[in-house]
C-alpha atoms as a PDB file:
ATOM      1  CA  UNK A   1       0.000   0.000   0.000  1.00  0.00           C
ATOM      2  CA  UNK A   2       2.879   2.033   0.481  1.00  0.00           C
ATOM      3  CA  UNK A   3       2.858   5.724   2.359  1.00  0.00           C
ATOM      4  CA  UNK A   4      -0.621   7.374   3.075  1.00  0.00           C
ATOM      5  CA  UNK A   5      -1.055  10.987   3.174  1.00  0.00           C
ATOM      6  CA  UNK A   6      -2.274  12.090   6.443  1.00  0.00           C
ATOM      7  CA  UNK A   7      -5.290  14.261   6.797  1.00  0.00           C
ATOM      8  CA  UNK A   8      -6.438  15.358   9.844  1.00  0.00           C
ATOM      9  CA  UNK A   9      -8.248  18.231   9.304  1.00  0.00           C
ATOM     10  CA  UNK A  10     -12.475  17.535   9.341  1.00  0.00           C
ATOM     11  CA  UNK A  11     -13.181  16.749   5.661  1.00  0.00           C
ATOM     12  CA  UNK A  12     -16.906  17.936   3.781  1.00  0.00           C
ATOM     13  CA  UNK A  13     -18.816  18.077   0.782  1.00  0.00           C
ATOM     14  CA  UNK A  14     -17.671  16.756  -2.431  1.00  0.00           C
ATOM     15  CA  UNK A  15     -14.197  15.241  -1.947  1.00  0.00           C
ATOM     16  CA  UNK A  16     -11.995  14.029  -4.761  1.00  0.00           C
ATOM     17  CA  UNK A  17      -9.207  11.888  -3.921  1.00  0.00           C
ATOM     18  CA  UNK A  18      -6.071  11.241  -6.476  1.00  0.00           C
ATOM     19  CA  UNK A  19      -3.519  10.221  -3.724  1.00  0.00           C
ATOM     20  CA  UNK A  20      -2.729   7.798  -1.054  1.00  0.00           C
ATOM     21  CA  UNK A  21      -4.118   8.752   2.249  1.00  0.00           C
ATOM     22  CA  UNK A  22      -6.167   8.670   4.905  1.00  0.00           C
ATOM     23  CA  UNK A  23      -8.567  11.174   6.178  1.00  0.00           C
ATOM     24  CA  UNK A  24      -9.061  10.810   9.903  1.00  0.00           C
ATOM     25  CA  UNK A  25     -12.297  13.308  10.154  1.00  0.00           C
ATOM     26  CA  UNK A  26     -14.271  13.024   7.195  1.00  0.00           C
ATOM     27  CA  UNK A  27     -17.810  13.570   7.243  1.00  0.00           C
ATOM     28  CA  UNK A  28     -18.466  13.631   3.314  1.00  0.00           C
ATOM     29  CA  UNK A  29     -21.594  13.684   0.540  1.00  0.00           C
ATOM     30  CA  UNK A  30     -19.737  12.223  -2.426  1.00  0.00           C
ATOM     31  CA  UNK A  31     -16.609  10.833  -2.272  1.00  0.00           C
ATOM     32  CA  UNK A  32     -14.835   9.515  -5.550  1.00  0.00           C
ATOM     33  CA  UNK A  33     -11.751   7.774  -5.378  1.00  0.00           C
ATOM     34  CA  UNK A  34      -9.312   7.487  -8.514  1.00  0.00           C
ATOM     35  CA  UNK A  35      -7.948   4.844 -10.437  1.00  0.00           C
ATOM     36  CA  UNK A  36      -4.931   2.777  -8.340  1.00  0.00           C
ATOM     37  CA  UNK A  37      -5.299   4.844  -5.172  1.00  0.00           C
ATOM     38  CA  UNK A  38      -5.727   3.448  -1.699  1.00  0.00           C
ATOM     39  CA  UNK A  39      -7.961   5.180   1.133  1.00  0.00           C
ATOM     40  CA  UNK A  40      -8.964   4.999   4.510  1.00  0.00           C
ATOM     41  CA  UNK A  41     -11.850   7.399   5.473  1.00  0.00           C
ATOM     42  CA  UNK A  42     -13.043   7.459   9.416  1.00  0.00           C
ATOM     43  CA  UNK A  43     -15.876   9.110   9.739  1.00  0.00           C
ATOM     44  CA  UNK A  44     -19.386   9.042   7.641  1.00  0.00           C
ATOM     45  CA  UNK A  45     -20.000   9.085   4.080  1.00  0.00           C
ATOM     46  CA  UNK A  46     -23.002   9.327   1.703  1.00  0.00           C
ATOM     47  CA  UNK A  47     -22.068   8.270  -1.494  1.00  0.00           C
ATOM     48  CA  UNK A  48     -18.455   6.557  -3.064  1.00  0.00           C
ATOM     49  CA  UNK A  49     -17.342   6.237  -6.390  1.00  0.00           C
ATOM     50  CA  UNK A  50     -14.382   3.475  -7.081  1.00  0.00           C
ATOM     51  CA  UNK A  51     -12.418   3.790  -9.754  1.00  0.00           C
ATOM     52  CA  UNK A  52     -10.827   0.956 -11.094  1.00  0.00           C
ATOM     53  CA  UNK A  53      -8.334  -0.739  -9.308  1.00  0.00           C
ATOM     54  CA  UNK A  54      -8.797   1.858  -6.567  1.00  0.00           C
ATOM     55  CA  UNK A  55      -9.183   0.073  -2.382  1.00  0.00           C
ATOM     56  CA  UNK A  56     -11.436   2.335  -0.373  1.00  0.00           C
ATOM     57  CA  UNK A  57     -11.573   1.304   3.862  1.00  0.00           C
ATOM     58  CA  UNK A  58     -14.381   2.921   5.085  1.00  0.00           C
ATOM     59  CA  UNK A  59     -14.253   2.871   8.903  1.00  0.00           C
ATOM     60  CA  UNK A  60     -17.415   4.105  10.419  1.00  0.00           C
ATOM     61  CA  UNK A  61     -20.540   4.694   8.104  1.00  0.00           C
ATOM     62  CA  UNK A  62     -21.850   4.977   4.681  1.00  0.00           C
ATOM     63  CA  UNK A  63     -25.603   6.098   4.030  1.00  0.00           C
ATOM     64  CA  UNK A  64     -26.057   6.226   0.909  1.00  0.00           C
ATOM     65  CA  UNK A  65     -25.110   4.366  -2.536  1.00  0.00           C
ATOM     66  CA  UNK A  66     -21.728   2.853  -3.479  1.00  0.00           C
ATOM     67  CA  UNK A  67     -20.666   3.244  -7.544  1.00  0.00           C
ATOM     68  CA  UNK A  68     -18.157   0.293  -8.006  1.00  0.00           C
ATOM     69  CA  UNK A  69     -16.355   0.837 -11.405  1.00  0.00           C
ATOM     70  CA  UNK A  70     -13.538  -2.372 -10.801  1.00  0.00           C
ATOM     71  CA  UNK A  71     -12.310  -1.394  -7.005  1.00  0.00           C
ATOM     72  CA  UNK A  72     -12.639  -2.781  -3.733  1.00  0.00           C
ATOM     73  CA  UNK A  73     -14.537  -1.639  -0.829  1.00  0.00           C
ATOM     74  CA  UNK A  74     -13.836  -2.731   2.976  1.00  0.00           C
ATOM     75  CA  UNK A  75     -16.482  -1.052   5.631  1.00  0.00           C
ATOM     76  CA  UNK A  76     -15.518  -1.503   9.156  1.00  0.00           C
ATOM     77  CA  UNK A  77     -18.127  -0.180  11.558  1.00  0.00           C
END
């Protein structure tokens, strides 16, 4: 997986992610995630888009719909 940018800082709205990392705070409507990139969100989540190849870990909640376009998804709650 390699290094993960660190985010601390709370996290909202429409988030676009085209780097390693992990957000420690986010509380997001959409999230999409780009081709070949590895997250970890804590927090909640409405909606995720995966791009392919992309691995999303989702620790906390996700209310809405998931758009899988060839990644993988882990939810931890």
């Amino acid at each position: 997986m390699g290094d993960l940018k660190l985010i601390q800082d709370t996290v909202s709205g429409h988030v676009i992610i085209k780097e390693n990392s992990q957000y420690n705070n986010i509380k997001a409507e959409k999230v999409v995630v780009a081709e070949d990139v590895t997250v970890r969100l804590y927090g909640s989540v409405t909606d995720v888009v995966i791009k392919k190849g992309a691995t999303v870990y989702i620790y906390g909640e996700i209310s809405g719909n998931v758009e899988n376009e060839g990644g993988e998804i882990h939810i931890y709650r």
